[in-house]
PDB file of N, CA and C in Angstrom:
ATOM      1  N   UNK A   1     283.836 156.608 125.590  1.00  0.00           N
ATOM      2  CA  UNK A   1     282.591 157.104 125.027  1.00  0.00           C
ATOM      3  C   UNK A   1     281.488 156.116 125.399  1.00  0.00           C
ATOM      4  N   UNK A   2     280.610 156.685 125.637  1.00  0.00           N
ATOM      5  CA  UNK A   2     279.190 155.783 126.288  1.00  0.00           C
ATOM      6  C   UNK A   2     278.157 156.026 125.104  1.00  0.00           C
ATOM      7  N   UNK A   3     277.307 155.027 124.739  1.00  0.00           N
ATOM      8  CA  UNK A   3     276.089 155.161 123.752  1.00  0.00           C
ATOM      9  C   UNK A   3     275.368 154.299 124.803  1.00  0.00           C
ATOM     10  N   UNK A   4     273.813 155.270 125.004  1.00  0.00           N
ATOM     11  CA  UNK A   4     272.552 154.805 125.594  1.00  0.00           C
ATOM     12  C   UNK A   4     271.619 155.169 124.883  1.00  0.00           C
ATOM     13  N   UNK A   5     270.625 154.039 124.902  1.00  0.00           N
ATOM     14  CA  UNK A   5     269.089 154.285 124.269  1.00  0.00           C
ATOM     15  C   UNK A   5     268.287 154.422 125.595  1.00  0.00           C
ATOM     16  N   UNK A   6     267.447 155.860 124.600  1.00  0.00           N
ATOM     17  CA  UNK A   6     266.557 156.775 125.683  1.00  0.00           C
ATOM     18  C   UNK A   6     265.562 155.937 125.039  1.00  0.00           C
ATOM     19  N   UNK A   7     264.881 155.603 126.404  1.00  0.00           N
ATOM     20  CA  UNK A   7     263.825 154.705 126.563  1.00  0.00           C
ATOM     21  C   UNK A   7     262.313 156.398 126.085  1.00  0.00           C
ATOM     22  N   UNK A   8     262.980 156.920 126.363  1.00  0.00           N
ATOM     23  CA  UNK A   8     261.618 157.751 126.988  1.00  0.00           C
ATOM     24  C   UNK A   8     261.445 159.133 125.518  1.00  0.00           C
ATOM     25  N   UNK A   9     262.683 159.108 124.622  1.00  0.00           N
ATOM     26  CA  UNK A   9     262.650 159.881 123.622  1.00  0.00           C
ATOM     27  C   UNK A   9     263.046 158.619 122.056  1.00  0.00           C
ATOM     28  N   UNK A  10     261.898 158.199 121.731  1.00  0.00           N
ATOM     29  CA  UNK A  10     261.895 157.502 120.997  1.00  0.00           C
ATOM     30  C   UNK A  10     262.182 158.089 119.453  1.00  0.00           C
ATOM     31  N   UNK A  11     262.362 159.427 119.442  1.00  0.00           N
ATOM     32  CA  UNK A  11     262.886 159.799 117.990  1.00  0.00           C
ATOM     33  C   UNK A  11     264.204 159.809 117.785  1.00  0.00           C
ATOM     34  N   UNK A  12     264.988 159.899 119.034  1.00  0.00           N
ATOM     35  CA  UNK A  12     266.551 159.365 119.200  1.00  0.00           C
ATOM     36  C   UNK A  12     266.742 157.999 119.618  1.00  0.00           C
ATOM     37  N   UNK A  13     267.081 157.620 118.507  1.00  0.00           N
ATOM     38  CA  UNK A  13     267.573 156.422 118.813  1.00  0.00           C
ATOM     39  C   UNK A  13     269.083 155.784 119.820  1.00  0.00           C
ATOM     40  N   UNK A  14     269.787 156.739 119.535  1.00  0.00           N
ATOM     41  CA  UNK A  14     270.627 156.191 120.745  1.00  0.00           C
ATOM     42  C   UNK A  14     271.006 157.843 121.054  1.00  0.00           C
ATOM     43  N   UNK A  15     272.132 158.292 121.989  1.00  0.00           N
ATOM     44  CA  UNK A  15     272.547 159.774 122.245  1.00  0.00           C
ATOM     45  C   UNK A  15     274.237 158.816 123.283  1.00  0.00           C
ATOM     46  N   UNK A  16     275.244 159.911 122.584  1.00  0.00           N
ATOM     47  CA  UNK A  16     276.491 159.442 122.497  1.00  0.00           C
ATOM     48  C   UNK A  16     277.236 160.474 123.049  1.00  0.00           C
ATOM     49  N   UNK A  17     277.883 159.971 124.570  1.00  0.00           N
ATOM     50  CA  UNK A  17     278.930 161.364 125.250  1.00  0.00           C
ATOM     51  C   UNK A  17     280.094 160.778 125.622  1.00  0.00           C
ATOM     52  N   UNK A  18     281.044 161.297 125.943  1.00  0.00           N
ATOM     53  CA  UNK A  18     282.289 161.077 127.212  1.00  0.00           C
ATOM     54  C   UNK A  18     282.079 160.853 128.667  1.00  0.00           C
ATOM     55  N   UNK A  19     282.506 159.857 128.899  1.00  0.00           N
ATOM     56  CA  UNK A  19     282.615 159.136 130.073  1.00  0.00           C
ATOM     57  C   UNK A  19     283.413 158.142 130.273  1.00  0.00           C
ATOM     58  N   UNK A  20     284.095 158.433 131.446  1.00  0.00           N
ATOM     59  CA  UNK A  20     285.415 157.663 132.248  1.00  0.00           C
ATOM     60  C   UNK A  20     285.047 156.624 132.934  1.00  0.00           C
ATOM     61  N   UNK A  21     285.682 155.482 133.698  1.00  0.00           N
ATOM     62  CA  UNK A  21     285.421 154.696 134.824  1.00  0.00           C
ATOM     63  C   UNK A  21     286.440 154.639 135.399  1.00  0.00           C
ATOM     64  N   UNK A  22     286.721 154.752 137.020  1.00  0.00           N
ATOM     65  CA  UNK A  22     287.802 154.334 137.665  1.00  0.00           C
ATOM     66  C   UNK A  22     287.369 153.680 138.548  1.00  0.00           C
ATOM     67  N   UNK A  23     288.414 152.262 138.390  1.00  0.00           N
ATOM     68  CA  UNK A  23     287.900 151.197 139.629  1.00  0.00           C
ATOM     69  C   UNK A  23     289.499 150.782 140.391  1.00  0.00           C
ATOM     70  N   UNK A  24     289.372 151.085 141.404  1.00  0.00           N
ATOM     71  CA  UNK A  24     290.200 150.811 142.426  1.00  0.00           C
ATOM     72  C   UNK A  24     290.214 149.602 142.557  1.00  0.00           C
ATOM     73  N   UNK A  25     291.772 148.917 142.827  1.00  0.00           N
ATOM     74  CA  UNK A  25     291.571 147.303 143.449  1.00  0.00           C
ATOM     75  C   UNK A  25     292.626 147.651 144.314  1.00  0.00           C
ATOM     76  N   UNK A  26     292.356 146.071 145.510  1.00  0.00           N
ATOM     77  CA  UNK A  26     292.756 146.389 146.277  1.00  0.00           C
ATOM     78  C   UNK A  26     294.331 144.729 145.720  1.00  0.00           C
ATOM     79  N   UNK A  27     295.487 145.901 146.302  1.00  0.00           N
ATOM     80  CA  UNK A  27     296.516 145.149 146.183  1.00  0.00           C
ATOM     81  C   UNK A  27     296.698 143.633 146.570  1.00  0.00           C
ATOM     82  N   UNK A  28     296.024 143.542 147.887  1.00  0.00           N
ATOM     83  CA  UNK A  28     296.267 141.870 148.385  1.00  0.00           C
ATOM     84  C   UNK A  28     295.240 140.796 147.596  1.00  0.00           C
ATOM     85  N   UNK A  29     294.145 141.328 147.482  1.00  0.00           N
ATOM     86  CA  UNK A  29     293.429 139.852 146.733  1.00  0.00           C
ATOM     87  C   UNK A  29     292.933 140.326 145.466  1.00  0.00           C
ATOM     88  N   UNK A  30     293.493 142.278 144.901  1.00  0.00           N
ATOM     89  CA  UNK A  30     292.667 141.939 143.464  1.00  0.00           C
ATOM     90  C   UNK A  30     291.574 142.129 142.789  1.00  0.00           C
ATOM     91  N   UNK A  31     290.995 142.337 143.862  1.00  0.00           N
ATOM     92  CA  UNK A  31     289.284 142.090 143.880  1.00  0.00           C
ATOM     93  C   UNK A  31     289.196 143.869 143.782  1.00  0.00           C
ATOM     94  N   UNK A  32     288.042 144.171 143.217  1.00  0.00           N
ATOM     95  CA  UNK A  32     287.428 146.052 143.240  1.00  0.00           C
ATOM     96  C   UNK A  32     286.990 146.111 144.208  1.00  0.00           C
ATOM     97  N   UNK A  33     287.465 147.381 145.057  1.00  0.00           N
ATOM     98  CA  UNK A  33     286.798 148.134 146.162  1.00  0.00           C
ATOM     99  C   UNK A  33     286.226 149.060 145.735  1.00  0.00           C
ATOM    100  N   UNK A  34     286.199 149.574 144.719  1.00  0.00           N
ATOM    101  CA  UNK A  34     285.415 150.671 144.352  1.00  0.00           C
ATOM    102  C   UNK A  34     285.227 151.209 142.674  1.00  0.00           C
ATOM    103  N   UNK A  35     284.181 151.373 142.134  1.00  0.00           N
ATOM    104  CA  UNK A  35     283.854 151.608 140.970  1.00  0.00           C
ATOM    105  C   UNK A  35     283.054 152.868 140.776  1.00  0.00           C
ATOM    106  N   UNK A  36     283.490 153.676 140.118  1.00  0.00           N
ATOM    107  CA  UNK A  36     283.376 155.238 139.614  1.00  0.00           C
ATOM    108  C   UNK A  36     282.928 155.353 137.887  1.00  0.00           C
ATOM    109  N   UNK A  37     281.846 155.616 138.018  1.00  0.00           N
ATOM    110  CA  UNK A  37     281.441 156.373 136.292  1.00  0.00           C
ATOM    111  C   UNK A  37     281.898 157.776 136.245  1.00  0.00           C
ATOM    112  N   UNK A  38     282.335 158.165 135.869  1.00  0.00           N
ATOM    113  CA  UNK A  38     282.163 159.958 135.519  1.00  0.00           C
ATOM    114  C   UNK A  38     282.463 160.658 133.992  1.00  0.00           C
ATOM    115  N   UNK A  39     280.820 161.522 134.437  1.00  0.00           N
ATOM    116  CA  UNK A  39     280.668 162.376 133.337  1.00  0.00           C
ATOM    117  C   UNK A  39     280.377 163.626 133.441  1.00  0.00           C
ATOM    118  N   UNK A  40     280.331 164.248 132.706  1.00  0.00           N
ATOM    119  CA  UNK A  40     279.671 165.357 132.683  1.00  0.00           C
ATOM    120  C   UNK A  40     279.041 166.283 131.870  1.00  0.00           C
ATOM    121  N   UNK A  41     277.887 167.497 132.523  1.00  0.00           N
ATOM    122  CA  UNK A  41     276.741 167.798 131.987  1.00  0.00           C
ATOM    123  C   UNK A  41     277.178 168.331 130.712  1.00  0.00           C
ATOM    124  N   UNK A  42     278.277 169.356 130.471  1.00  0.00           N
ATOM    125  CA  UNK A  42     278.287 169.427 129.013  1.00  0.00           C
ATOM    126  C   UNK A  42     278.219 168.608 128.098  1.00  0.00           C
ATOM    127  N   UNK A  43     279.389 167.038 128.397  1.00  0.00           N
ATOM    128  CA  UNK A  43     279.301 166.048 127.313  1.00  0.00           C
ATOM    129  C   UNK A  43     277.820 165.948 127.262  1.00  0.00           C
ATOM    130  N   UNK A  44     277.045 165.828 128.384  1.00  0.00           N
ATOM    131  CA  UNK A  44     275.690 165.073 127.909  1.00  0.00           C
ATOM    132  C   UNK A  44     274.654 166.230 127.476  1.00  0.00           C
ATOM    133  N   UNK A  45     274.753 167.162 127.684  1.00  0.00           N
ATOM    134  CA  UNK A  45     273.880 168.356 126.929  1.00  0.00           C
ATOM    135  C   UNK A  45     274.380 168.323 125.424  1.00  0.00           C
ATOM    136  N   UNK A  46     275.700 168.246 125.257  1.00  0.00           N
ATOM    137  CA  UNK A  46     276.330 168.930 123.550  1.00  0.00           C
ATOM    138  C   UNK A  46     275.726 167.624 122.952  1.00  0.00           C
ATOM    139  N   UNK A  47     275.658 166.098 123.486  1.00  0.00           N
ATOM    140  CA  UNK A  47     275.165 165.132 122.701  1.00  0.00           C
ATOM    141  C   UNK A  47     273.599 165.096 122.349  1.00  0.00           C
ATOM    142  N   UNK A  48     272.696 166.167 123.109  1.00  0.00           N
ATOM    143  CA  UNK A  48     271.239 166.001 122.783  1.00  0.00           C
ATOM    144  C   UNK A  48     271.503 166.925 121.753  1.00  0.00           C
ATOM    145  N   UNK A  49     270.637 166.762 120.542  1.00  0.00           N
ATOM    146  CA  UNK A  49     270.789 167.408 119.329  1.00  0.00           C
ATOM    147  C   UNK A  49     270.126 169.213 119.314  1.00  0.00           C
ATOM    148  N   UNK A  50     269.063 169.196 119.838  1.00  0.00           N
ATOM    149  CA  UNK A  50     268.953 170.623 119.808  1.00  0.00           C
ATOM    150  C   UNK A  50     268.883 171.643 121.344  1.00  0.00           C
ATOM    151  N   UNK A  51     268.947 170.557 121.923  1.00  0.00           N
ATOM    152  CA  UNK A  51     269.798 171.161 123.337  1.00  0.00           C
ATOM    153  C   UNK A  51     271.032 171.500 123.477  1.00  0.00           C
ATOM    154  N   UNK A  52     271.899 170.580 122.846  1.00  0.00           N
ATOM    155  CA  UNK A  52     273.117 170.793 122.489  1.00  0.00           C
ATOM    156  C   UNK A  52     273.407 171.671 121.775  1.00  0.00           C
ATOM    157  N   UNK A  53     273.027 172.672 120.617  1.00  0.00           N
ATOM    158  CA  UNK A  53     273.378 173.441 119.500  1.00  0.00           C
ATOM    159  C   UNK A  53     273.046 174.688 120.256  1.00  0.00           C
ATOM    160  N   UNK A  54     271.698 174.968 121.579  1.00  0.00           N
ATOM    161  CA  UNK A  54     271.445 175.900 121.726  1.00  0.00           C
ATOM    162  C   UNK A  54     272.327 175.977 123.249  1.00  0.00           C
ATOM    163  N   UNK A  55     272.995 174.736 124.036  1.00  0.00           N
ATOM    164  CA  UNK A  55     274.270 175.060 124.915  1.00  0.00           C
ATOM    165  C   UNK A  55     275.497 175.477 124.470  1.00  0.00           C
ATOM    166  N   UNK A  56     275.819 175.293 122.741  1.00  0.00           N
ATOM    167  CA  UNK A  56     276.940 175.365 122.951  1.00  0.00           C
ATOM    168  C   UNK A  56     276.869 176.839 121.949  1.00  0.00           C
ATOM    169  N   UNK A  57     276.067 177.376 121.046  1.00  0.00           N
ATOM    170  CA  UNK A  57     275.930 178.665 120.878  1.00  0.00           C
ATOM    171  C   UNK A  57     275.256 179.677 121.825  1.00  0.00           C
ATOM    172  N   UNK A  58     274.309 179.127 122.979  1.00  0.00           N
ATOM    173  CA  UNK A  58     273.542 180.351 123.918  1.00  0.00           C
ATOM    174  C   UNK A  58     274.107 180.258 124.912  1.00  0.00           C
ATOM    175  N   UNK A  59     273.940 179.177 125.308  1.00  0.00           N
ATOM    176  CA  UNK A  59     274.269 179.436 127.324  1.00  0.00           C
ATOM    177  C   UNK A  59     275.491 179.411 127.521  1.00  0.00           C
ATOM    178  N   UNK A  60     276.372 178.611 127.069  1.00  0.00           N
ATOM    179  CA  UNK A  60     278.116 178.612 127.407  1.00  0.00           C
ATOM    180  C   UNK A  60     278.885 179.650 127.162  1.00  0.00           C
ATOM    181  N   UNK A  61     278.298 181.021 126.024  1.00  0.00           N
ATOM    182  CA  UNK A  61     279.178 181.792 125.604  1.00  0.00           C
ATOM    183  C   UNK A  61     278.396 182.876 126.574  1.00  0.00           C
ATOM    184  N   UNK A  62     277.395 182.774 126.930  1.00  0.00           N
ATOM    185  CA  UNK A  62     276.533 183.783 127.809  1.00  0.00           C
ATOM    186  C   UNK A  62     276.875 183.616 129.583  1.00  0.00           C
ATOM    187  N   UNK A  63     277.246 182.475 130.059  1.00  0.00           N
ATOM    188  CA  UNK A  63     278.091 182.269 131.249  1.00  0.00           C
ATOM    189  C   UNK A  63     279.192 182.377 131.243  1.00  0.00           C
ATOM    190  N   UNK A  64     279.835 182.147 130.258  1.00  0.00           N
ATOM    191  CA  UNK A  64     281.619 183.140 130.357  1.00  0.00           C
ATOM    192  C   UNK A  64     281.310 184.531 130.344  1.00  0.00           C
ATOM    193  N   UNK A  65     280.684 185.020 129.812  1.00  0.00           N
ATOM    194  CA  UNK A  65     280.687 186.414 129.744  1.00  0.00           C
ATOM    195  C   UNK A  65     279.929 186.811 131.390  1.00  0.00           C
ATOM    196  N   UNK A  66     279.162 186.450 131.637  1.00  0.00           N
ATOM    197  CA  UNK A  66     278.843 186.640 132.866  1.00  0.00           C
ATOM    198  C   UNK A  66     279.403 186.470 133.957  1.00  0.00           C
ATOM    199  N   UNK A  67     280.508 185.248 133.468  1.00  0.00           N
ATOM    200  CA  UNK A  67     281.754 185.064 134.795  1.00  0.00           C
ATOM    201  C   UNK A  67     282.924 186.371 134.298  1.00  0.00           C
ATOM    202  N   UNK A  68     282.888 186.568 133.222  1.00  0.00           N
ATOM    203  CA  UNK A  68     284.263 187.316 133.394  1.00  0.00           C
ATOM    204  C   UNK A  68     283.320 188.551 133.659  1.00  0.00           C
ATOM    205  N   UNK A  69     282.537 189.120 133.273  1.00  0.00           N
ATOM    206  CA  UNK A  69     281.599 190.401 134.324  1.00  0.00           C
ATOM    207  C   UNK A  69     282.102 190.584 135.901  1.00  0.00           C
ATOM    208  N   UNK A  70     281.649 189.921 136.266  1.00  0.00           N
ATOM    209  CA  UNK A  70     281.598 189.014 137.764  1.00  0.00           C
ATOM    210  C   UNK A  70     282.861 189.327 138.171  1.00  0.00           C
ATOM    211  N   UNK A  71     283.649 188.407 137.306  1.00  0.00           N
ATOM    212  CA  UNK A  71     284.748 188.222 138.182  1.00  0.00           C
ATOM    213  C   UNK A  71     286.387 189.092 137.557  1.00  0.00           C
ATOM    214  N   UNK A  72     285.501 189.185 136.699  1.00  0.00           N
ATOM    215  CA  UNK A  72     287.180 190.251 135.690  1.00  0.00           C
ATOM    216  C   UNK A  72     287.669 189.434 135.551  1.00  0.00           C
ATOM    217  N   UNK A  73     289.322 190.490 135.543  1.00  0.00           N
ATOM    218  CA  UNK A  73     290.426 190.101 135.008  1.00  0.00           C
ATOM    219  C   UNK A  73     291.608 189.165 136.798  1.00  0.00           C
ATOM    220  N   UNK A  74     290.341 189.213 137.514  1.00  0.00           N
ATOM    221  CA  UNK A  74     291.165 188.705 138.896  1.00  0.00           C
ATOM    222  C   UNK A  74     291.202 187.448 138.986  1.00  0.00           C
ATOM    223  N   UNK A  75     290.360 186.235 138.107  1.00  0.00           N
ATOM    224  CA  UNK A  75     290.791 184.838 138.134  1.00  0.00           C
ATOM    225  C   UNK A  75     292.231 184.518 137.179  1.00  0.00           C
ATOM    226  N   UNK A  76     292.654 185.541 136.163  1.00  0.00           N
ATOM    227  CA  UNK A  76     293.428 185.825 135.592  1.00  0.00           C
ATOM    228  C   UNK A  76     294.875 186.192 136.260  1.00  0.00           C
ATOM    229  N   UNK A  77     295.208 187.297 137.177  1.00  0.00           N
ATOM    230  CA  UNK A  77     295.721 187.641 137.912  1.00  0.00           C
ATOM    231  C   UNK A  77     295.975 186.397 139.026  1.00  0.00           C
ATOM    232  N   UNK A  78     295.386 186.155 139.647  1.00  0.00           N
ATOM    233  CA  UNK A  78     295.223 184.851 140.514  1.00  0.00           C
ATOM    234  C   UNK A  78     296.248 183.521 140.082  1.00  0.00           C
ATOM    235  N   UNK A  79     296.118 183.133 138.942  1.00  0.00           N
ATOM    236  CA  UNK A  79     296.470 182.092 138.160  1.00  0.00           C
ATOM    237  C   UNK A  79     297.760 182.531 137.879  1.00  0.00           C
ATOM    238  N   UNK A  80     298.480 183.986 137.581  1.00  0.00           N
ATOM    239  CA  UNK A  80     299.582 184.059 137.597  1.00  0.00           C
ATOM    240  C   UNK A  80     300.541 184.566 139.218  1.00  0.00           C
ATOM    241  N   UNK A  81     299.702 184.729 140.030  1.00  0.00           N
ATOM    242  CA  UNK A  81     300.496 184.771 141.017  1.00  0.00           C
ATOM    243  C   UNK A  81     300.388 183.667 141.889  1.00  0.00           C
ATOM    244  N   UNK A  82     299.575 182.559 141.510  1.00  0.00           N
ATOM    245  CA  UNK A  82     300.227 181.133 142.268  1.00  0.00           C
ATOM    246  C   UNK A  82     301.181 180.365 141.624  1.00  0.00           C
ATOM    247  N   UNK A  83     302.297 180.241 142.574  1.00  0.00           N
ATOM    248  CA  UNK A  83     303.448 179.306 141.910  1.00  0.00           C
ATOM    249  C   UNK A  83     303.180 177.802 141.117  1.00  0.00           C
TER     250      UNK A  83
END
């Protein structure tokens, strides 16, 4: 879990999501070759307070429905005929 203070929305004092890090080392000396944050836009939309209430009652239940429109019952089908 990550907590940052928004410099730029001073009525929130801090805003709090999910986020990972993966850092690769390298076997012979140890040392990081590579460092990875990852997050994503839902965690950080559901943590803004009224952005969040209106992603997770308006837009998220209004893009499933628009994907299963779209796409039916064939991502369904799909999922059971790969081994």
């Amino acid at each position: 879990v990550a907590t940052y203070k928004l410099r730029y929305l001073p009525v929130m004092n801090t805003v709090t999501w999910q986020q990972w890090t993966t850092i690769v080392f390298d076997g012979e000396t140890g040392l990081a070759t590579s460092h990875t944050d990852h997050w994503s836009l839902e965690s950080l939309l559901s943590a803004l307070p009224v952005v969040g209430r209106v992603y997770r009652n308006v837009l998220r239940p209004t893009a499933g429905k628009l994907v299963h429109k779209l796409l039916g019952n064939s991502v369904s089908r799909l999922a059971l005929a790969t081994p």
